[in-house]
C-alpha atoms as a PDB file:
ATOM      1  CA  UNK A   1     101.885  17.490 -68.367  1.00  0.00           C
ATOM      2  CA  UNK A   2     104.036  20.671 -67.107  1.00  0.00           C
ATOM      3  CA  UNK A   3     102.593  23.800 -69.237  1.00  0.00           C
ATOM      4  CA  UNK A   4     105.185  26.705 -69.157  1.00  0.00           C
ATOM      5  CA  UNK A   5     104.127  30.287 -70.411  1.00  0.00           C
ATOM      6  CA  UNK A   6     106.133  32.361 -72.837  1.00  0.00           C
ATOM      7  CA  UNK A   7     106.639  36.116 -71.718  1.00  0.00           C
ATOM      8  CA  UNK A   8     106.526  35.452 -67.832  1.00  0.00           C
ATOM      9  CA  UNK A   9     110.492  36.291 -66.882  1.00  0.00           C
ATOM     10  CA  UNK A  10     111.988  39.583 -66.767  1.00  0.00           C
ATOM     11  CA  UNK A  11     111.248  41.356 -70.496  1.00  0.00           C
ATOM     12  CA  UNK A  12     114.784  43.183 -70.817  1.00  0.00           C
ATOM     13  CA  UNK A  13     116.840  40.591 -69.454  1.00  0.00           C
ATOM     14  CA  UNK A  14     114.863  38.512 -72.000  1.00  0.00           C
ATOM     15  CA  UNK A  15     114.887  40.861 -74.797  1.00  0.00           C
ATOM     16  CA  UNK A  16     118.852  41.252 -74.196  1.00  0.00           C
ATOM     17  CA  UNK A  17     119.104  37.227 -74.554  1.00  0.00           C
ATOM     18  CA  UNK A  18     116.525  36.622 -77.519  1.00  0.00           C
ATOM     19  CA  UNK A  19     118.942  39.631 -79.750  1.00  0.00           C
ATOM     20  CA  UNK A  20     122.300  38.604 -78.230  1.00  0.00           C
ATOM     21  CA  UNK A  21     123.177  41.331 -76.258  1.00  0.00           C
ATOM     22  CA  UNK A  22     126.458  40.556 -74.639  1.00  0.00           C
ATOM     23  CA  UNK A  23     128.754  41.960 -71.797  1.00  0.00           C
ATOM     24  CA  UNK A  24     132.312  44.145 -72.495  1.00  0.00           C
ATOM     25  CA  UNK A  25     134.691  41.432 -72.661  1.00  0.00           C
ATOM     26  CA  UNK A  26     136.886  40.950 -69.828  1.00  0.00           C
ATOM     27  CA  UNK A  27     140.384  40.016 -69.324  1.00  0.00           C
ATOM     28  CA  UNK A  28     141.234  36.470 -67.997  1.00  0.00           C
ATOM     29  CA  UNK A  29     140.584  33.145 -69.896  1.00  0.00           C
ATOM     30  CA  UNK A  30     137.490  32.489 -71.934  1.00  0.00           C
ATOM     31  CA  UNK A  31     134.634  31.641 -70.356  1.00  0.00           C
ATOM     32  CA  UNK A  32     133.446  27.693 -69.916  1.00  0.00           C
ATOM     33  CA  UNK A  33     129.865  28.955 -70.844  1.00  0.00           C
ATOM     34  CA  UNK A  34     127.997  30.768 -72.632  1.00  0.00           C
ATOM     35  CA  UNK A  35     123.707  31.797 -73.021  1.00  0.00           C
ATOM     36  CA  UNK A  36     123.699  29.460 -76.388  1.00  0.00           C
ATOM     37  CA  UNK A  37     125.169  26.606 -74.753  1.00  0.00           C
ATOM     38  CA  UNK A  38     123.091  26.772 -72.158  1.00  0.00           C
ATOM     39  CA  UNK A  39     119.902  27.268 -74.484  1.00  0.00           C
ATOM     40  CA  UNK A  40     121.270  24.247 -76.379  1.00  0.00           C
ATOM     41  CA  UNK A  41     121.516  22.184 -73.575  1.00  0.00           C
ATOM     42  CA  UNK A  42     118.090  23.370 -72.069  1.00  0.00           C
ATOM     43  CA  UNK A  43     116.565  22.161 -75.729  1.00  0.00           C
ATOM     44  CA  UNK A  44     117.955  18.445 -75.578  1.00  0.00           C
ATOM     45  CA  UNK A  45     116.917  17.807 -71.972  1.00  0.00           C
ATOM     46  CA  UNK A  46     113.616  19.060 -73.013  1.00  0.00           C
ATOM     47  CA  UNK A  47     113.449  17.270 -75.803  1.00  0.00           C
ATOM     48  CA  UNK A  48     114.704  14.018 -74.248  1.00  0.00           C
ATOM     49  CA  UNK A  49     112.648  13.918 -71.222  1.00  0.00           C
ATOM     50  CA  UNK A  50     109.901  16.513 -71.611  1.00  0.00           C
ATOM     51  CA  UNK A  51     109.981  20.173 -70.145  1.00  0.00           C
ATOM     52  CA  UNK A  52     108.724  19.096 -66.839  1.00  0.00           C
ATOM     53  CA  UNK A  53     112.518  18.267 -66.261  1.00  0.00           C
ATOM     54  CA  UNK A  54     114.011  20.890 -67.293  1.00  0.00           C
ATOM     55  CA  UNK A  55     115.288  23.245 -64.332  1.00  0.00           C
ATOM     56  CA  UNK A  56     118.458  24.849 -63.941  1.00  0.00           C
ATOM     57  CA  UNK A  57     120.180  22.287 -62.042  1.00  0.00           C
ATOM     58  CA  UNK A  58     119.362  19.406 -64.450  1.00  0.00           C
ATOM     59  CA  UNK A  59     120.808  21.497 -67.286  1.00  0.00           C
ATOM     60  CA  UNK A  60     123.898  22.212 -65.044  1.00  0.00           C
ATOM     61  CA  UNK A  61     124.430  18.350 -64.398  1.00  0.00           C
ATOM     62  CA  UNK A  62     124.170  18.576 -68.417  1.00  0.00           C
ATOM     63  CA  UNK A  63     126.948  20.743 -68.621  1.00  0.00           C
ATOM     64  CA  UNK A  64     129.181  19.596 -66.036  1.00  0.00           C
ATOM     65  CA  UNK A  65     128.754  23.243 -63.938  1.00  0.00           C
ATOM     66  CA  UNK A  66     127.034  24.061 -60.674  1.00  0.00           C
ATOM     67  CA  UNK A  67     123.836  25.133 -61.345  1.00  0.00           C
ATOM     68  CA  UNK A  68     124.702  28.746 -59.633  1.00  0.00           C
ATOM     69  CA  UNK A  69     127.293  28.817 -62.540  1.00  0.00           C
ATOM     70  CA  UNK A  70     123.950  28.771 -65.033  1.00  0.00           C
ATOM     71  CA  UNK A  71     122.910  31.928 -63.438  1.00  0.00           C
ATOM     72  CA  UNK A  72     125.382  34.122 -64.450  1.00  0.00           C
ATOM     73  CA  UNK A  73     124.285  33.826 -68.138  1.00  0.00           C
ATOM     74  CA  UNK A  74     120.660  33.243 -67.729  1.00  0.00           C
ATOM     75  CA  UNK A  75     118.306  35.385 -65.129  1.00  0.00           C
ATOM     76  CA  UNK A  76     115.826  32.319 -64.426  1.00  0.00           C
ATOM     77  CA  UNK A  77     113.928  29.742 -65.920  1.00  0.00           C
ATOM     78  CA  UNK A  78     111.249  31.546 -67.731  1.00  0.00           C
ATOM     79  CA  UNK A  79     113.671  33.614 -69.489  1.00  0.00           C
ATOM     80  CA  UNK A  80     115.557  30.554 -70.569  1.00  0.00           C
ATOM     81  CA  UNK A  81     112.200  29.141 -72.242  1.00  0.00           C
ATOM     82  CA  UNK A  82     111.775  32.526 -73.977  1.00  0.00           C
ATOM     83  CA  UNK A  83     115.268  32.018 -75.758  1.00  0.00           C
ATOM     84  CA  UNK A  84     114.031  27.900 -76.678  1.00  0.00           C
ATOM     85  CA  UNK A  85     110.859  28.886 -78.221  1.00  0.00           C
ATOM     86  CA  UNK A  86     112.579  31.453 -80.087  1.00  0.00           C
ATOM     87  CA  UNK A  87     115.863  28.712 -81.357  1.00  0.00           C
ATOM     88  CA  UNK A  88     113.662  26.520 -81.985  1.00  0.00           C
ATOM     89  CA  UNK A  89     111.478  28.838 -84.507  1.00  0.00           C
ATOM     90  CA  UNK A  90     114.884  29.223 -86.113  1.00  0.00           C
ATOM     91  CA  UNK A  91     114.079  26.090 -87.646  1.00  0.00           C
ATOM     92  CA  UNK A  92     111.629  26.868 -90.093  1.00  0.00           C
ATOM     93  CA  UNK A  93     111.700  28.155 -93.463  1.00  0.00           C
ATOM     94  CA  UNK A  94     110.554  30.376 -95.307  1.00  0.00           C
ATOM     95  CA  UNK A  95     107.388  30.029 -97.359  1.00  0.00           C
ATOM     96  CA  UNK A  96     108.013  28.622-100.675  1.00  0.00           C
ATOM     97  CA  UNK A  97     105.882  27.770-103.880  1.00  0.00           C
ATOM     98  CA  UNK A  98     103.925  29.343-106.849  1.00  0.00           C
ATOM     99  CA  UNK A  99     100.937  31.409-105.119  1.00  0.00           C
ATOM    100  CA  UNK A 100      98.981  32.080-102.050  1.00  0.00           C
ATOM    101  CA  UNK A 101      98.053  28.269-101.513  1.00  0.00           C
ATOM    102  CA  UNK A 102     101.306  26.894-101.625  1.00  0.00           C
ATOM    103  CA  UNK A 103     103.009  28.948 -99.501  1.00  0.00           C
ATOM    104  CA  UNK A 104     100.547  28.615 -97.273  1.00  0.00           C
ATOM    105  CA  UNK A 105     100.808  25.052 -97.502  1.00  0.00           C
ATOM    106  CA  UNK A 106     104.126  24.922 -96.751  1.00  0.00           C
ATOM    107  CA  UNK A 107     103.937  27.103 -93.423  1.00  0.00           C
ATOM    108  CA  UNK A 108     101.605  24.661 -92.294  1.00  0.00           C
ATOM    109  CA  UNK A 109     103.573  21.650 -92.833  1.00  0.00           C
ATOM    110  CA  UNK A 110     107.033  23.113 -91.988  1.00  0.00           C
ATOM    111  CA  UNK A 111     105.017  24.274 -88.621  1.00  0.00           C
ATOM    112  CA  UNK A 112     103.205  20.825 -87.749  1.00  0.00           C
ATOM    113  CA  UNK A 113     106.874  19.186 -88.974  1.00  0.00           C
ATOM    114  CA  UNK A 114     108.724  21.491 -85.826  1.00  0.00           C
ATOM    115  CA  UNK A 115     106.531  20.541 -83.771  1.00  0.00           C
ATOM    116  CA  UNK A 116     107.114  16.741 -84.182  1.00  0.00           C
ATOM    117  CA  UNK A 117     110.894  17.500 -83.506  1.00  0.00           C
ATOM    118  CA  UNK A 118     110.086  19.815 -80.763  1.00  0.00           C
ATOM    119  CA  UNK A 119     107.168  17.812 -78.964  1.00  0.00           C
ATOM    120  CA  UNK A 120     108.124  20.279 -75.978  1.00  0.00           C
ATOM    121  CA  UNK A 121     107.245  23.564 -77.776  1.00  0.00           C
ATOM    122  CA  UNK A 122     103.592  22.335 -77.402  1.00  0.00           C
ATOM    123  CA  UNK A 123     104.055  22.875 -73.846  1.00  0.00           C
ATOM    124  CA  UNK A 124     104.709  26.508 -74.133  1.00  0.00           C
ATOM    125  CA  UNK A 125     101.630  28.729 -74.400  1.00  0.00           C
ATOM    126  CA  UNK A 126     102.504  31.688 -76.603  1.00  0.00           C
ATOM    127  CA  UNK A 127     100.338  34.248 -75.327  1.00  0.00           C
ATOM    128  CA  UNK A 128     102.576  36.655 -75.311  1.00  0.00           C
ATOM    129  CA  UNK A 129     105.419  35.490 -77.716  1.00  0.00           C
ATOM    130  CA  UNK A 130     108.751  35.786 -77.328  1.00  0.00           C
ATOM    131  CA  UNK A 131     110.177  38.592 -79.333  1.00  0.00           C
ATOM    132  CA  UNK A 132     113.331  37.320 -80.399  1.00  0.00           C
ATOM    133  CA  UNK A 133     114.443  37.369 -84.229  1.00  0.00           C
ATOM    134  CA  UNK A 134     113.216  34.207 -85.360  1.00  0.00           C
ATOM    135  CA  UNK A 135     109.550  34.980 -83.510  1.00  0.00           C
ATOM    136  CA  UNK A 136     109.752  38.183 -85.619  1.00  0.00           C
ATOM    137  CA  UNK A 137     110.458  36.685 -88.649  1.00  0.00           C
ATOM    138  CA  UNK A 138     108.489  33.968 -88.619  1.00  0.00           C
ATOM    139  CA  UNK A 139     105.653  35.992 -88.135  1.00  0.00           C
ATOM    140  CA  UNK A 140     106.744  38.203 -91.443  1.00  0.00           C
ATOM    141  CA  UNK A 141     107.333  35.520 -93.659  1.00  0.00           C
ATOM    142  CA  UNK A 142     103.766  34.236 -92.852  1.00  0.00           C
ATOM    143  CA  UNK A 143     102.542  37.385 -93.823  1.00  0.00           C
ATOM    144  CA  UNK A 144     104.418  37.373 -96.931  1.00  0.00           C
ATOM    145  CA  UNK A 145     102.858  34.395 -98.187  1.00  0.00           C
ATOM    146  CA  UNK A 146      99.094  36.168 -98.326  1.00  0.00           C
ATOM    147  CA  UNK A 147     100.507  39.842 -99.161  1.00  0.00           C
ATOM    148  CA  UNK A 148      98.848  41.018-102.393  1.00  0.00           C
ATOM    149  CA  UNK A 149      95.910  38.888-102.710  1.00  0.00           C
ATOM    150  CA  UNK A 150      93.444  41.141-101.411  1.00  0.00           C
ATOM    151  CA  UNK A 151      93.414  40.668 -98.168  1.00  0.00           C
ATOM    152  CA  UNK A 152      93.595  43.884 -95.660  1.00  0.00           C
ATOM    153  CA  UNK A 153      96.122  43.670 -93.017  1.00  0.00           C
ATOM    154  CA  UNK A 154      93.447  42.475 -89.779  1.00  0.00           C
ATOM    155  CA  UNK A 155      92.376  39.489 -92.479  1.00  0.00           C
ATOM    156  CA  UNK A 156      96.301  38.920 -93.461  1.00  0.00           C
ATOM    157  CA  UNK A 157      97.098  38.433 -89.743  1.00  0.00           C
ATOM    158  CA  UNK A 158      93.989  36.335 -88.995  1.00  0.00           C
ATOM    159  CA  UNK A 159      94.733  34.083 -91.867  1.00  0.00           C
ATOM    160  CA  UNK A 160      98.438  33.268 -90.559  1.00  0.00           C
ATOM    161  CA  UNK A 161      96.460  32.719 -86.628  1.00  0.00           C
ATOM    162  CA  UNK A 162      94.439  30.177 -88.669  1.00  0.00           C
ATOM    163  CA  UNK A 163      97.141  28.355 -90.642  1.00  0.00           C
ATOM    164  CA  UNK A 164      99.581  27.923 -87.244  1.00  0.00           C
ATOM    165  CA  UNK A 165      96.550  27.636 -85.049  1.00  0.00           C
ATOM    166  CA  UNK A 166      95.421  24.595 -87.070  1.00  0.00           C
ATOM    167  CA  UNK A 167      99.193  22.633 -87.286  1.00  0.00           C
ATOM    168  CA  UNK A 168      99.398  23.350 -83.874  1.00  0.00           C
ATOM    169  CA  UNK A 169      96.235  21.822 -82.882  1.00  0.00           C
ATOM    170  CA  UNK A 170      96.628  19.393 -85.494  1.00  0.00           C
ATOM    171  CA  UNK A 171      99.971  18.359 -84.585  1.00  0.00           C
ATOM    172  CA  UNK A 172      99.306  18.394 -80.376  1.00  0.00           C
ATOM    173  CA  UNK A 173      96.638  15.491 -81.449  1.00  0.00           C
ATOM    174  CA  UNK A 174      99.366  13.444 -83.177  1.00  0.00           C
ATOM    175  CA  UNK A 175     102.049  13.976 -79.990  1.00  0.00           C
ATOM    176  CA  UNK A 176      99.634  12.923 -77.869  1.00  0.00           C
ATOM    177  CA  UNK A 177      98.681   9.588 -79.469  1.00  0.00           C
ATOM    178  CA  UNK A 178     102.500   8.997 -80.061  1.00  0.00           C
ATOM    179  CA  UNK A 179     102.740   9.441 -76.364  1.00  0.00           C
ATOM    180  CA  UNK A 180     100.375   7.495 -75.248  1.00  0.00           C
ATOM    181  CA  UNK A 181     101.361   4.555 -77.106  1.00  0.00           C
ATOM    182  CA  UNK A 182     104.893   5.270 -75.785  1.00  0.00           C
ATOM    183  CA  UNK A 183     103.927   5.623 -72.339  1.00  0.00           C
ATOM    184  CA  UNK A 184     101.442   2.292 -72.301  1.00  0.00           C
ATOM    185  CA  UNK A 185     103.736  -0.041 -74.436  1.00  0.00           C
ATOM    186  CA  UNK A 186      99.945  -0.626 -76.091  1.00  0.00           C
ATOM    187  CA  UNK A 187      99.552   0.089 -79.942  1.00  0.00           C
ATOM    188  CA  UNK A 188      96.316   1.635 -80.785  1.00  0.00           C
ATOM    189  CA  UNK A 189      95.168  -2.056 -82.631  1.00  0.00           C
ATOM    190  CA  UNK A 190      96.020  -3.819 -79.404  1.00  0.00           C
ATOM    191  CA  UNK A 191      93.814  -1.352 -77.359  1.00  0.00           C
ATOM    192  CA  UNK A 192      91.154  -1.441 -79.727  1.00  0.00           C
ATOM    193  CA  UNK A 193      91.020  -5.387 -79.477  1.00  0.00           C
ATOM    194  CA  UNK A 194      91.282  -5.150 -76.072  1.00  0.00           C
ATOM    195  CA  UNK A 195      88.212  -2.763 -75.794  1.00  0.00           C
ATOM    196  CA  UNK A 196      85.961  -3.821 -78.976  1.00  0.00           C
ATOM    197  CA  UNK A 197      84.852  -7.336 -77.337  1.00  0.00           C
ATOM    198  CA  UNK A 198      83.849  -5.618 -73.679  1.00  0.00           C
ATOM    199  CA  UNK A 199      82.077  -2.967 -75.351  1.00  0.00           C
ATOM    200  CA  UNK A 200      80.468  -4.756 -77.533  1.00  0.00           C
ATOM    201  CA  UNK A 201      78.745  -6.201 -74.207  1.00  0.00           C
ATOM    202  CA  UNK A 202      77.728  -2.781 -73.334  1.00  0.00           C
ATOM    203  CA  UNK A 203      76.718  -0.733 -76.577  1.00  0.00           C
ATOM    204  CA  UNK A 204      73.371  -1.622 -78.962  1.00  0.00           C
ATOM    205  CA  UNK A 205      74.423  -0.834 -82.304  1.00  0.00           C
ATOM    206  CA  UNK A 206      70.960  -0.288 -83.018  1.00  0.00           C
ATOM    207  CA  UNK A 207      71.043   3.177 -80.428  1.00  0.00           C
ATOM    208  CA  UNK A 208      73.908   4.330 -82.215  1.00  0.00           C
ATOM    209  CA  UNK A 209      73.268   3.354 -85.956  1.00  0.00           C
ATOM    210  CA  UNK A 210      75.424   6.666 -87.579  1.00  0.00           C
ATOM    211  CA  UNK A 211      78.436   6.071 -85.057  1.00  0.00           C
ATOM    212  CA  UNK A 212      78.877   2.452 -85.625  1.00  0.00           C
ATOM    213  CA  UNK A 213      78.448   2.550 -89.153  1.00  0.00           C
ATOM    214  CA  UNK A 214      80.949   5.324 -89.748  1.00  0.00           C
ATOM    215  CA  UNK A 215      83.280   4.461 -86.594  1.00  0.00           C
ATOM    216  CA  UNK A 216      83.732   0.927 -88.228  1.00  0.00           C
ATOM    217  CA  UNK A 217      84.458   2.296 -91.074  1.00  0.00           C
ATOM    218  CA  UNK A 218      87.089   4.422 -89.899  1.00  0.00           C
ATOM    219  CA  UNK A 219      88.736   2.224 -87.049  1.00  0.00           C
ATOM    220  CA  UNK A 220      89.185  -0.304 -90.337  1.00  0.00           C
ATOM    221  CA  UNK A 221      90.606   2.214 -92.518  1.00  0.00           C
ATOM    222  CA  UNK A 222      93.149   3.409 -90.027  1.00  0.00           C
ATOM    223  CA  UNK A 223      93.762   0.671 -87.405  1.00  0.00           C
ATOM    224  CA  UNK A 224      92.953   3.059 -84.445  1.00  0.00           C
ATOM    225  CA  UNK A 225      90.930   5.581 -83.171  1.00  0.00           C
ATOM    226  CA  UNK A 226      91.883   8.542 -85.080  1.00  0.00           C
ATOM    227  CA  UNK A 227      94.771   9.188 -87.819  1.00  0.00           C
ATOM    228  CA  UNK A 228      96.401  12.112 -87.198  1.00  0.00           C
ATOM    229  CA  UNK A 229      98.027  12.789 -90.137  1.00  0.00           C
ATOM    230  CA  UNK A 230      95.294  11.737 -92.343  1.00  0.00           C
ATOM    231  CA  UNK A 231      93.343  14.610 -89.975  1.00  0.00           C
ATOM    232  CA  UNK A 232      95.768  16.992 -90.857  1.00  0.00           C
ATOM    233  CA  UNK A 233      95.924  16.405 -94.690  1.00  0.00           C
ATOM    234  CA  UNK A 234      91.860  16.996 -94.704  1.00  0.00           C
ATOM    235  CA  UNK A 235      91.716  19.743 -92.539  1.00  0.00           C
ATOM    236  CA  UNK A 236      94.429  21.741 -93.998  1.00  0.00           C
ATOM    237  CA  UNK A 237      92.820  21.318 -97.474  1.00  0.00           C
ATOM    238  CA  UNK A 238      89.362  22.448 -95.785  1.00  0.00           C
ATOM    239  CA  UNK A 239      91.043  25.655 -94.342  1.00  0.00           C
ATOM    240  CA  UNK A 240      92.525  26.367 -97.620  1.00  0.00           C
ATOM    241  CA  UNK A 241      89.241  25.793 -99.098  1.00  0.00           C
ATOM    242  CA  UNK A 242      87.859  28.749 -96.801  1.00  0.00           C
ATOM    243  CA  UNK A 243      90.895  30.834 -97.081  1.00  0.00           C
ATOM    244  CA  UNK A 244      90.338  30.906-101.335  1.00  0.00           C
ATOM    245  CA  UNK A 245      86.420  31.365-100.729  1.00  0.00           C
ATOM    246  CA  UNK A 246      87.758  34.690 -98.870  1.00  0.00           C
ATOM    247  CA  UNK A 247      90.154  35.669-101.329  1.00  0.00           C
ATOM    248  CA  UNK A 248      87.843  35.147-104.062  1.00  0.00           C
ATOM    249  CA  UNK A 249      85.598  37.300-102.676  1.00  0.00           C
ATOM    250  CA  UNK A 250      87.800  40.332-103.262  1.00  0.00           C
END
């Protein structure tokens, strides 16, 4: 799988991009393209095929444009994923509910749901962020949803790393095991009863007494190797667990 890096283009030509910055309008007819366009474009090829195929020329032959035609809008490919990370942010909303719990709940769901729409965005390591408007504000609205409880501001910010770190993680699990069933044309039951009866051949229950015991137990409670969104519902009550065991402690 292609792994793309936020922050690695040009920052102002970025910058100017992420907030809209535009040229003095010029006299002739109105342009074929724009930046959004092309963003928009960039974001359904990516989503369609994965961001390995996304390049300038493919989203040209999207658009109907030579792919020199791209560049006068958008400096280069790592600028352009910059802009998608940042749209696609756009998406979520902000933290809702009665107290600290909820509204953290929420970010974690409405995070782990974007990330299901935008399987591509878990290609993208955010190391250094884009900082467009909806990076920005996601990042505040997270912090609103822990502001007054207690917390000081290093332990506010490491609380919202926690929350998205876990949906992300949490949610690159469940991609993955959609994709692999996509890519094999093999359910998860019909690899497991593929694999049970040879391994059975190979593996003496009585060596591995805790994993077959609870393994069984499991692979007949969810029909596969893991359940990823049963994973997710557990752990995010866990790290809300920990998170009130902090708060409490103020």
């Amino acid at each position: 799988m292609t792994t793309e890096y936020s922050g690695g283009g040009d920052p102002r030509r970025s910058l100017e991009l992420l907030w809209g910055v535009k040229e003095p309008p010029k006299r002739g007819p109105k342009p074929r393209l724009t930046a959004e366009k092309i963003v928009r474009a960039a974001i359904e090829v990516a989503g369609a095929e994965g961001l390995e195929a996304l390049s300038m020329r493919r989203i040209a032959d999207e658009l109907g444009v030579s792919p020199m035609s791209i560049y006068t809008y958008v400096p280069g490919k790592a600028e352009l994923i910059d802009v998608m990370v940042d749209r696609a942010f756009g998406e979520l909303t902000p933290p809702s509910g009665d107290g600290w719990r909820a509204r953290l709940d929420h970010i974690a769901r409405d995070n782990w749901a974007l990330y299901h729409r935008h399987p591509w965005l878990l290609r993208v390591t955010l190391a250094r962020p884009p900082m467009g408007p909806n990076t920005i504000a996601k990042y505040e609205n997270e912090l609103r949803a822990v502001e007054g409880v207690g917390l000081t501001d290093l332990e506010m910010d490491s609380v919202v790393a926690l929350i998205t770190g876990f949906a992300e993680s949490a949610a690159r699990v469940s991609v993955n095991a959609a994709e692999a069933e996509r890519r094999s044309g093999v359910s998860d039951m019909q690899w497991w009863e593929a694999v049970a009866p040879v391994l059975e051949k190979f593996v003496n229950e009585d060596d591995y007494p805790i994993g077959t015991r609870v393994g069984t137990a499991a692979g007949m409670e969810y029909s596969a190797a893991i359940a990823p969104g049963r994973a997710f519902e557990f752990g995010l009550a866990r790290v809300l667990d920990g998170i009130e065991v902090l708060i409490s402690s103020r």
